[in-house]
N, C-alpha and C. Protein backbone atom coordinates (compact mmCIF):
# COMPACT_ATOMS: atom_id res chain seq x y z
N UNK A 1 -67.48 -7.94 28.98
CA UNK A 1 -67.91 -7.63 27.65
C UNK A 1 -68.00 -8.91 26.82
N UNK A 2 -66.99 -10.03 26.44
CA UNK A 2 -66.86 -10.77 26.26
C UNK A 2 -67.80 -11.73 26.58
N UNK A 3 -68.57 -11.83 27.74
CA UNK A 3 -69.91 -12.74 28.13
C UNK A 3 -70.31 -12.46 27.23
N UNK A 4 -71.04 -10.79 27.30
CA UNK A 4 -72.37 -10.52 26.89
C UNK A 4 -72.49 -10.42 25.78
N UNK A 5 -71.15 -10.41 24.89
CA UNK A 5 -71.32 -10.90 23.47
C UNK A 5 -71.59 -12.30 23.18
N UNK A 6 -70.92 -13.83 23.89
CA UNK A 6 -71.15 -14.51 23.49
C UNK A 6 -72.87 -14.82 23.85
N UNK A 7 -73.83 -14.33 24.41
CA UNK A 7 -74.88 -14.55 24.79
C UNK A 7 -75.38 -14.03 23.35
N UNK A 8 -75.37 -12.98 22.77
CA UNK A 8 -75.49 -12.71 21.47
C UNK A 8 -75.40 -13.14 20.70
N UNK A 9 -74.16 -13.46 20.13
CA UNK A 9 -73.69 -14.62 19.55
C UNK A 9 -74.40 -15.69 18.89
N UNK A 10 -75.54 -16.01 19.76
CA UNK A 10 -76.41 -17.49 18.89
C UNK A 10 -76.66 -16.81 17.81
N UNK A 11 -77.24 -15.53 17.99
CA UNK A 11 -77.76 -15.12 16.73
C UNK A 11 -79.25 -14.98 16.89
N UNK A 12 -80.18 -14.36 15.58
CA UNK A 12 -81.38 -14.56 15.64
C UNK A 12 -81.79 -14.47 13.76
N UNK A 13 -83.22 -14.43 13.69
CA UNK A 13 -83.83 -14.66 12.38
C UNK A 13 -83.54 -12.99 11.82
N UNK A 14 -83.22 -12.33 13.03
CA UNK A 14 -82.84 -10.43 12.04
C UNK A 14 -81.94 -10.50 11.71
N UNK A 15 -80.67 -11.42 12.33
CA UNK A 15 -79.12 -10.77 11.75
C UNK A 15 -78.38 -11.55 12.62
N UNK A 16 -77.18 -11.14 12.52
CA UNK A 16 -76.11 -11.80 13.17
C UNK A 16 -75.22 -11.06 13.65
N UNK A 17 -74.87 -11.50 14.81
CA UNK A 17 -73.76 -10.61 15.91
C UNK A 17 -72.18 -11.07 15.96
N UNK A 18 -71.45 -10.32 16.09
CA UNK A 18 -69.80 -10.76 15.65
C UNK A 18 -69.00 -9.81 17.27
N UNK A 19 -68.48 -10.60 17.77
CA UNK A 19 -67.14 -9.40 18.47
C UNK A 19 -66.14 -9.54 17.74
N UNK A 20 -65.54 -8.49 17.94
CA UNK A 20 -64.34 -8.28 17.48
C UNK A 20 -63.74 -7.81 18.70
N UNK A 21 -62.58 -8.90 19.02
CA UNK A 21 -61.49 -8.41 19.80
C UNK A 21 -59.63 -7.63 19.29
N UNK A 22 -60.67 -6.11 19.53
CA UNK A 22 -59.59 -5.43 18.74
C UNK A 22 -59.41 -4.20 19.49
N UNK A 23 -58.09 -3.14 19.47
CA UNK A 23 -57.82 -2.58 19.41
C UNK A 23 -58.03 -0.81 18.59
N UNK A 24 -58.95 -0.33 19.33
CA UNK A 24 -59.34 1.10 18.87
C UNK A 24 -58.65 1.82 18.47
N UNK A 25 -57.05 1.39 18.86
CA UNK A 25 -56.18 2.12 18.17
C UNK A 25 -55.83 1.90 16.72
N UNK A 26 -56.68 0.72 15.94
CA UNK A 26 -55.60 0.48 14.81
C UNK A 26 -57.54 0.14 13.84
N UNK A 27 -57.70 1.61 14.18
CA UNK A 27 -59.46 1.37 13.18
C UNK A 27 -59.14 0.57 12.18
N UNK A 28 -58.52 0.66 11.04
CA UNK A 28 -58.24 -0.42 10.08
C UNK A 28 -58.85 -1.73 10.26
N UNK A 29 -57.85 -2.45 11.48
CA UNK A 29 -58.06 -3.72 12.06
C UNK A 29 -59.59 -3.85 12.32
N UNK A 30 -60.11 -2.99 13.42
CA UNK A 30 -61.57 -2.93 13.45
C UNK A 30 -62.35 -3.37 12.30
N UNK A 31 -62.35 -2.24 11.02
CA UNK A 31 -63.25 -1.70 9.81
C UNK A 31 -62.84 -3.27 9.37
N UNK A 32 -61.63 -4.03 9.42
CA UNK A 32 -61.71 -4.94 8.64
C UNK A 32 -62.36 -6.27 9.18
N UNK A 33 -62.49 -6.52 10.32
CA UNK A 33 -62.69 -7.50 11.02
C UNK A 33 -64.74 -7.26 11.10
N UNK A 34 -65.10 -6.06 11.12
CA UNK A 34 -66.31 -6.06 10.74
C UNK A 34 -67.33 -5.90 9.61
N UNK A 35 -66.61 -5.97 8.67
CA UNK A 35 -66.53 -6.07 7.54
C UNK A 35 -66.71 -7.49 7.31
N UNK A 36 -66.23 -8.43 7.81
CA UNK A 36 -66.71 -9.96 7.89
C UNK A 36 -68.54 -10.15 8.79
N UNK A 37 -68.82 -9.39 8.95
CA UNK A 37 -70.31 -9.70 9.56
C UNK A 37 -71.07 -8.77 8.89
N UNK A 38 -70.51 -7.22 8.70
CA UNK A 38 -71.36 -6.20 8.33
C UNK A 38 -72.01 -5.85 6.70
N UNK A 39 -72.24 -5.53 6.49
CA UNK A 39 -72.74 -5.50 4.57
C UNK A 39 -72.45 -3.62 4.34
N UNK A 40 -70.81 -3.56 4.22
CA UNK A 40 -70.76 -2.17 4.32
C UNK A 40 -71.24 -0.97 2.99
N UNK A 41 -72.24 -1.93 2.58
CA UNK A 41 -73.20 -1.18 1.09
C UNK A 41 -74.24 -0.77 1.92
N UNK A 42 -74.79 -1.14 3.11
CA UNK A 42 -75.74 -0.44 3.51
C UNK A 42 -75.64 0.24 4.62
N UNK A 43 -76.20 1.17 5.34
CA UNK A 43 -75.74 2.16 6.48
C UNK A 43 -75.73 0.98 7.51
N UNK A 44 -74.77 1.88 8.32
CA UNK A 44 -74.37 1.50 9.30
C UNK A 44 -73.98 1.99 10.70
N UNK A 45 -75.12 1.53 11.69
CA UNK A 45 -74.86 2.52 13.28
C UNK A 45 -73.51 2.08 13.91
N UNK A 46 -72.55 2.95 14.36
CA UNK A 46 -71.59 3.20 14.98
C UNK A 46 -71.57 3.90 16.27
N UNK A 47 -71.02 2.76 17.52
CA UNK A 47 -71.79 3.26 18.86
C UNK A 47 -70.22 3.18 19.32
N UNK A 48 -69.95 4.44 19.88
CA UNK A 48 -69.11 4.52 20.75
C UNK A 48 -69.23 5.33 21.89
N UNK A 49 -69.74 4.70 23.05
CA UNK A 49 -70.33 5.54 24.13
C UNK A 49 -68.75 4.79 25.93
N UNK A 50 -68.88 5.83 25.87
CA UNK A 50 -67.69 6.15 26.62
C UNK A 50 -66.53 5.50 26.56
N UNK A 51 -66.01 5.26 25.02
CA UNK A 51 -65.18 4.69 24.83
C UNK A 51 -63.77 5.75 24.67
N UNK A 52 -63.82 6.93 24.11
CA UNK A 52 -63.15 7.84 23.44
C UNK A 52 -62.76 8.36 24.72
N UNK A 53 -62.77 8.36 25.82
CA UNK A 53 -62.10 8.98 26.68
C UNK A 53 -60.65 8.13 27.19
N UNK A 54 -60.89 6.42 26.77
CA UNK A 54 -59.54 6.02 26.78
C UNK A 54 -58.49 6.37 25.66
N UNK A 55 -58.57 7.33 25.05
CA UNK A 55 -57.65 7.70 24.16
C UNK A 55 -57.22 9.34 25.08
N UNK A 56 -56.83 9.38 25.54
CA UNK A 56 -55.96 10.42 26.16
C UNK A 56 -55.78 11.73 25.39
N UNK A 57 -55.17 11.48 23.98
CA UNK A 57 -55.04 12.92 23.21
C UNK A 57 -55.82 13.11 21.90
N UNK A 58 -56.87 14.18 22.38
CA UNK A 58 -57.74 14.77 21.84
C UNK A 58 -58.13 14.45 20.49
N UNK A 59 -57.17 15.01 19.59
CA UNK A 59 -56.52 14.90 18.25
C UNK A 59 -56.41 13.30 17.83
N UNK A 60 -55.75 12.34 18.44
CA UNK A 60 -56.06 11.02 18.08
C UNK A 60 -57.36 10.55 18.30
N UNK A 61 -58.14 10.85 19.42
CA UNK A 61 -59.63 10.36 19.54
C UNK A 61 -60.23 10.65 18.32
N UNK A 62 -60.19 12.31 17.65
CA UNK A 62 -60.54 12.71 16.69
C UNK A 62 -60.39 11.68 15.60
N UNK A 63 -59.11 11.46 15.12
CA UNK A 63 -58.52 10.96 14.27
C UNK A 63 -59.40 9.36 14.11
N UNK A 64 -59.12 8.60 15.03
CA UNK A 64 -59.95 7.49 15.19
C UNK A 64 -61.32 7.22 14.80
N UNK A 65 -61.85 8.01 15.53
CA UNK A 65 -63.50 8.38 14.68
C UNK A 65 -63.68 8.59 13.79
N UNK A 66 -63.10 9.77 13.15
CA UNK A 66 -62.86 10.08 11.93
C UNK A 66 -62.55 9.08 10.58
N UNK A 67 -61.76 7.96 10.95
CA UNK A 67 -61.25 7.08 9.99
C UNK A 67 -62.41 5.75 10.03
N UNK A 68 -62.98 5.98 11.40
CA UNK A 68 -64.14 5.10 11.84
C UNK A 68 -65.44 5.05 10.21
N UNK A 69 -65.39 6.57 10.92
CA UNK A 69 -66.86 7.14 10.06
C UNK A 69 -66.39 7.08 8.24
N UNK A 70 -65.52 7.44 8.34
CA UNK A 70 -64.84 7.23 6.62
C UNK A 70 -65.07 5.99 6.21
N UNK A 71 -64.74 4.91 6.61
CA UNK A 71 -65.43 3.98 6.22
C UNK A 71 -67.19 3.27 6.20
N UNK A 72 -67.51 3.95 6.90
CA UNK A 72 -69.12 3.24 6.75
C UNK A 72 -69.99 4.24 5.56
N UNK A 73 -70.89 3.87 4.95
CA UNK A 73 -71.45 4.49 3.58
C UNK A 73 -72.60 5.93 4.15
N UNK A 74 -72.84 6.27 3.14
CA UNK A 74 -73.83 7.57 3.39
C UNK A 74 -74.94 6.63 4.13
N UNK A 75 -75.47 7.30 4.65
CA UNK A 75 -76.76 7.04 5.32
C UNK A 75 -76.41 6.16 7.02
N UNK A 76 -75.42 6.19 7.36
CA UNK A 76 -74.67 5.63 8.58
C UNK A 76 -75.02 6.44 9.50
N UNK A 77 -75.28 6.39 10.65
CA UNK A 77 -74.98 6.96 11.99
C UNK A 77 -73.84 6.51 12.99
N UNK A 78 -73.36 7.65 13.85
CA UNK A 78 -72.55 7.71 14.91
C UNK A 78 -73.19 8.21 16.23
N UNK A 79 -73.40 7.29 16.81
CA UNK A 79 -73.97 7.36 18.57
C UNK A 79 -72.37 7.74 19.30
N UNK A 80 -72.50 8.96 19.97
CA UNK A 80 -71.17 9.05 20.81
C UNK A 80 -71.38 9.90 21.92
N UNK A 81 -71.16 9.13 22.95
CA UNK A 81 -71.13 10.12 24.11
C UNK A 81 -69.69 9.74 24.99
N UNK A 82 -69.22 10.52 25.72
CA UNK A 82 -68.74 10.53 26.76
C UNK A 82 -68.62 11.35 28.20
N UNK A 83 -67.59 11.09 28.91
CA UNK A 83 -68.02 12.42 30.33
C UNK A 83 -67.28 13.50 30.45
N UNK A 84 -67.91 14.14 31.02
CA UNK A 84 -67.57 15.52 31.15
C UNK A 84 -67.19 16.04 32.71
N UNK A 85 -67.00 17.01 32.94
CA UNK A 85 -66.81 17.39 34.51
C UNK A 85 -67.45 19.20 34.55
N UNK A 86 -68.61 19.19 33.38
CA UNK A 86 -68.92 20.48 33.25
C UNK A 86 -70.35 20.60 34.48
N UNK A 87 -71.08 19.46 35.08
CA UNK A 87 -72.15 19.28 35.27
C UNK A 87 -71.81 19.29 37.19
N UNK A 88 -71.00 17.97 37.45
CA UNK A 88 -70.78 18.28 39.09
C UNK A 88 -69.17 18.47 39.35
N UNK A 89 -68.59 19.17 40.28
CA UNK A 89 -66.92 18.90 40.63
C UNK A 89 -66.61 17.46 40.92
N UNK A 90 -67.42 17.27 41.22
CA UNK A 90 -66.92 15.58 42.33
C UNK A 90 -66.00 15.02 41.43
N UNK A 91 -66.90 15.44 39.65
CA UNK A 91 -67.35 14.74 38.76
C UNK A 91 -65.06 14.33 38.57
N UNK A 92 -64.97 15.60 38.35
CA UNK A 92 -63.12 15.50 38.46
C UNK A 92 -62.57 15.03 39.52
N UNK A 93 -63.00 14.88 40.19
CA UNK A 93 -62.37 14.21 41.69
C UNK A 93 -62.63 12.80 41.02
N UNK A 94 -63.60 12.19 40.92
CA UNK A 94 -63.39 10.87 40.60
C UNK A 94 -62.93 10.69 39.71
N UNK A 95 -62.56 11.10 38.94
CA UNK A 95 -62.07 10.86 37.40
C UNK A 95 -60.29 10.67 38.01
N UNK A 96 -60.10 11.75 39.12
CA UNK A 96 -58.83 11.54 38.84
C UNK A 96 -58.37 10.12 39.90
N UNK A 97 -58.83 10.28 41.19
CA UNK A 97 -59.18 8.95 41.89
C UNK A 97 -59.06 7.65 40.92
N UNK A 98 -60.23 7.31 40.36
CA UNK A 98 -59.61 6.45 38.82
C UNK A 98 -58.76 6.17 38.29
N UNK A 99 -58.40 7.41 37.84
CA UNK A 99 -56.90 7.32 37.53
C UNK A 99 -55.71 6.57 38.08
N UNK A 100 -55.89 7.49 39.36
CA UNK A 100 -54.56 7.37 39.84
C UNK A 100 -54.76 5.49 40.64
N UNK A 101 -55.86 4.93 40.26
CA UNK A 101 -56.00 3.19 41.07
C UNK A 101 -55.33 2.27 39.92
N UNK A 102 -54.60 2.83 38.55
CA UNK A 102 -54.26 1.79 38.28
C UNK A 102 -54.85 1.42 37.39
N UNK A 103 -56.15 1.82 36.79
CA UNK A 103 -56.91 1.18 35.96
C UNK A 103 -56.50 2.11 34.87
N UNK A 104 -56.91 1.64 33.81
CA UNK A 104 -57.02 2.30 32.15
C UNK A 104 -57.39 3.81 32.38
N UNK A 105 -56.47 4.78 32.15
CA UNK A 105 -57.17 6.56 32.61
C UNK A 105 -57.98 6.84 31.53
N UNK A 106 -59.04 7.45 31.94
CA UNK A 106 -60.20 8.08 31.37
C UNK A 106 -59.95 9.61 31.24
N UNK A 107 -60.65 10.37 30.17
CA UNK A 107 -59.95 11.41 30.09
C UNK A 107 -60.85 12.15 29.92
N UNK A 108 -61.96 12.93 30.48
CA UNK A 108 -63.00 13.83 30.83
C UNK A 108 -62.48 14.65 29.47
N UNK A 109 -63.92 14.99 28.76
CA UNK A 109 -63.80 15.63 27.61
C UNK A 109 -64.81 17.40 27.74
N UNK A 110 -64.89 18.32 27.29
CA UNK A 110 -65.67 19.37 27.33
C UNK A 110 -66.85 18.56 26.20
N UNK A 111 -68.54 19.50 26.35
CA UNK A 111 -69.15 19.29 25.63
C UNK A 111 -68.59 20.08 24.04
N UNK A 112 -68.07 20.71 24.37
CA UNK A 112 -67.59 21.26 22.48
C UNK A 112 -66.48 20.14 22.13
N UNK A 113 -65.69 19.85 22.78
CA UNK A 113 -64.71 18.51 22.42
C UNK A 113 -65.48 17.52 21.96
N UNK A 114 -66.55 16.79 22.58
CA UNK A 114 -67.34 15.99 22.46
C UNK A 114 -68.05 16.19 20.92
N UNK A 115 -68.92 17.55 21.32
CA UNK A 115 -69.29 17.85 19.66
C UNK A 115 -67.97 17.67 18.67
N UNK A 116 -66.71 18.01 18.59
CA UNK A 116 -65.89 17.95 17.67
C UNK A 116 -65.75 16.32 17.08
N UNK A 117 -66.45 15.71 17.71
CA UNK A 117 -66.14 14.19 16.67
C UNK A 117 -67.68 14.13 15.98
N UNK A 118 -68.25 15.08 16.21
CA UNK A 118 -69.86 14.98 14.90
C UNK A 118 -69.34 15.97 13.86
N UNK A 119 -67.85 16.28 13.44
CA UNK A 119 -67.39 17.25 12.14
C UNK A 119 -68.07 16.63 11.26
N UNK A 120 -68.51 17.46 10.30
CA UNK A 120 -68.82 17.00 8.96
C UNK A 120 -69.84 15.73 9.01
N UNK A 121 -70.57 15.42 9.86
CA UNK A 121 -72.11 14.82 10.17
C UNK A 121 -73.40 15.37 10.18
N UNK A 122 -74.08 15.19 10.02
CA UNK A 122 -75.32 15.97 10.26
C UNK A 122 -76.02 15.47 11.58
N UNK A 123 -75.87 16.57 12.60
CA UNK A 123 -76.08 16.31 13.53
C UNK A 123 -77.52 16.57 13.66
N UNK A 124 -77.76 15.23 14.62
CA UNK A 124 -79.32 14.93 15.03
C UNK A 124 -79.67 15.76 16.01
N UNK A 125 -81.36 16.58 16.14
CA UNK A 125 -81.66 17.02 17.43
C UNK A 125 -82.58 15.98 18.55
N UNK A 126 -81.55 16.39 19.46
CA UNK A 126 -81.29 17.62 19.99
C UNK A 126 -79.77 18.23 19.80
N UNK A 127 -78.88 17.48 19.38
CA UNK A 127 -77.62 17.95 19.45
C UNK A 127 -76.61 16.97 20.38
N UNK A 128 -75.53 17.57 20.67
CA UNK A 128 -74.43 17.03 21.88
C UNK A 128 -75.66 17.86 23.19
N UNK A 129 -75.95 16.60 23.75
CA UNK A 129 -76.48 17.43 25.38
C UNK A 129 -76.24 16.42 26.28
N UNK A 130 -76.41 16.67 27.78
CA UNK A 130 -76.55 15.77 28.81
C UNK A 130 -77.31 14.39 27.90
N UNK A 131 -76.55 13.04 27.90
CA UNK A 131 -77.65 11.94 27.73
C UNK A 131 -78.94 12.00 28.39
N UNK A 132 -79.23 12.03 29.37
CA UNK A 132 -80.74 11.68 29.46
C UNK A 132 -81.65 12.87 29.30
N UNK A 133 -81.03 14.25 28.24
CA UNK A 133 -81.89 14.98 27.58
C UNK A 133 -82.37 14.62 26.25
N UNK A 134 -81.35 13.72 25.51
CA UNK A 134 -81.46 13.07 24.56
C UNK A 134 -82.84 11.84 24.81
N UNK A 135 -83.99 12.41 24.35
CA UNK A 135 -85.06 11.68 23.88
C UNK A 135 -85.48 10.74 25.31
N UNK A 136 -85.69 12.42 25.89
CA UNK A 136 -85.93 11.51 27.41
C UNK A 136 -87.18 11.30 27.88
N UNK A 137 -87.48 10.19 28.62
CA UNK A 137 -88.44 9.22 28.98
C UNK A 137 -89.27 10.10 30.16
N UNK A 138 -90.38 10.04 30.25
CA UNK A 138 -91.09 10.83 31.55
C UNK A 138 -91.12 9.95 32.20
N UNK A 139 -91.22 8.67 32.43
CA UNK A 139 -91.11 7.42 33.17
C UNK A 139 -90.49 7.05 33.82
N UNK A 140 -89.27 7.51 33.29
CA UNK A 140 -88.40 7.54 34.49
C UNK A 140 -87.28 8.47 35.02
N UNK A 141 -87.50 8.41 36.32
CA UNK A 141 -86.91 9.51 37.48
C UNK A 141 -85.08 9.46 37.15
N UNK A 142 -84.57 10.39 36.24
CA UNK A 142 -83.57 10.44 35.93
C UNK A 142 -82.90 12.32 35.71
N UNK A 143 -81.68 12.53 36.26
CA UNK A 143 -81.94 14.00 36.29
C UNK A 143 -81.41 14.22 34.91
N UNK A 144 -81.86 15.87 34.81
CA UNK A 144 -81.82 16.12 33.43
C UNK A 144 -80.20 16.50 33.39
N UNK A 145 -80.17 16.71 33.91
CA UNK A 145 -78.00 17.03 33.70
C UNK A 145 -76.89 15.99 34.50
N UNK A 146 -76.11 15.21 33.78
CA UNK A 146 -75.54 14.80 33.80
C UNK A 146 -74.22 14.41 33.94
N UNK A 147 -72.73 13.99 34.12
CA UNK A 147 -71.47 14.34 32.97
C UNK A 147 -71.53 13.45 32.13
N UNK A 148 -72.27 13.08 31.17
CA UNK A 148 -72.36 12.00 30.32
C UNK A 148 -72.62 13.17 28.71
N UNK A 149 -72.61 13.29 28.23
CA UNK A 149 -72.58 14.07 26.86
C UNK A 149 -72.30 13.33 25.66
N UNK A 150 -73.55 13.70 24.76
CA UNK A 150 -73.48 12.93 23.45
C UNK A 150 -74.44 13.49 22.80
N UNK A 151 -74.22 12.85 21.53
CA UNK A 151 -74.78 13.07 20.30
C UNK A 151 -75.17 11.68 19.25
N UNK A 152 -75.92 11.56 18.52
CA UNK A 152 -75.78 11.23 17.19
C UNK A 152 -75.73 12.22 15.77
N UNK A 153 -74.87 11.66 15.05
CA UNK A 153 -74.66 12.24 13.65
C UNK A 153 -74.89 11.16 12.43
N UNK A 154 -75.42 12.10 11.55
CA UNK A 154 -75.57 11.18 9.97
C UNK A 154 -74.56 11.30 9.31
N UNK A 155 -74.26 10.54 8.15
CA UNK A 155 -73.02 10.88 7.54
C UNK A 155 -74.11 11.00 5.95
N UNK A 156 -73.24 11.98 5.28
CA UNK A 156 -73.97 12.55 4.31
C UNK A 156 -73.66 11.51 3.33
């Protein structure tokens, strides 16, 4: 991750790119550290795509987002997807495989869980669906169901 930000990094004549090496657990820290690059008077896209499944309990993922989106102004969006195990079984077999190697556990979410972090957004159509139903390409050979699930939402 860290590369492919500093490749960013130079910058260009649209804007300017910042990492922040932070901790999802302490949004504050985040909101404040981007807040040094961002101009939080004007909207602002918020992408968290399969990030929320390293938060383990439900209710804190919630919480996180939630304090996420509280800070950015009306007219903001939230890109969020993560996986599911509603689409293939395997899909839980690997998830738990994963798990159990040691690495950071991932925590397979339902698509209504998933919808529960677009509360109080105005959700874009198509809705929470398989990602590659979301504004999908005829071009390319991709199946229409997934375990990947997401949405974008506006903030009013």
């Amino acid at each position: 991750m860290l590369v492919h930000a500093r490749a960013l990094l130079v910058g260009t004549a649209e804007g300017r790119t910042a990492y922040i090496d932070g901790d999802l657990h302490d949004p504050a820290a985040v909101i404040a550290e981007a807040g040094k690059t961002l101009d939080f008077a004007q909207p602002i896209g918020l992408i968290l795509s399969g990030v929320m499944g390293h938060v383990p309990d439900y209710e804190a993922a919630r919480s996180i987002t939630r304090q996420l989106v509280a800070a950015l102004p009306s007219g903001s969006y939230l890109s969020l997807n993560d996986g599911t195990s509603l689409i293939s079984a395997e899909m839980q077999q690997a998830q738990d495989d994963y798990n159990d190697s040691g690495a950071t556990p991932y925590t397979l979410r339902s698509p209504d869980e998933i919808a529960g972090f677009f509360d109080g957004l105005e959700l874009v159509e198509p809705g929470v669906v398989p990602c590659p139903q979301w504004r999908p390409d005829d071009a390319v050979d991709t199946p229409a169901d997934i375990d990947a699930f997401g949405g974008v939402g506006r903030k009013r």
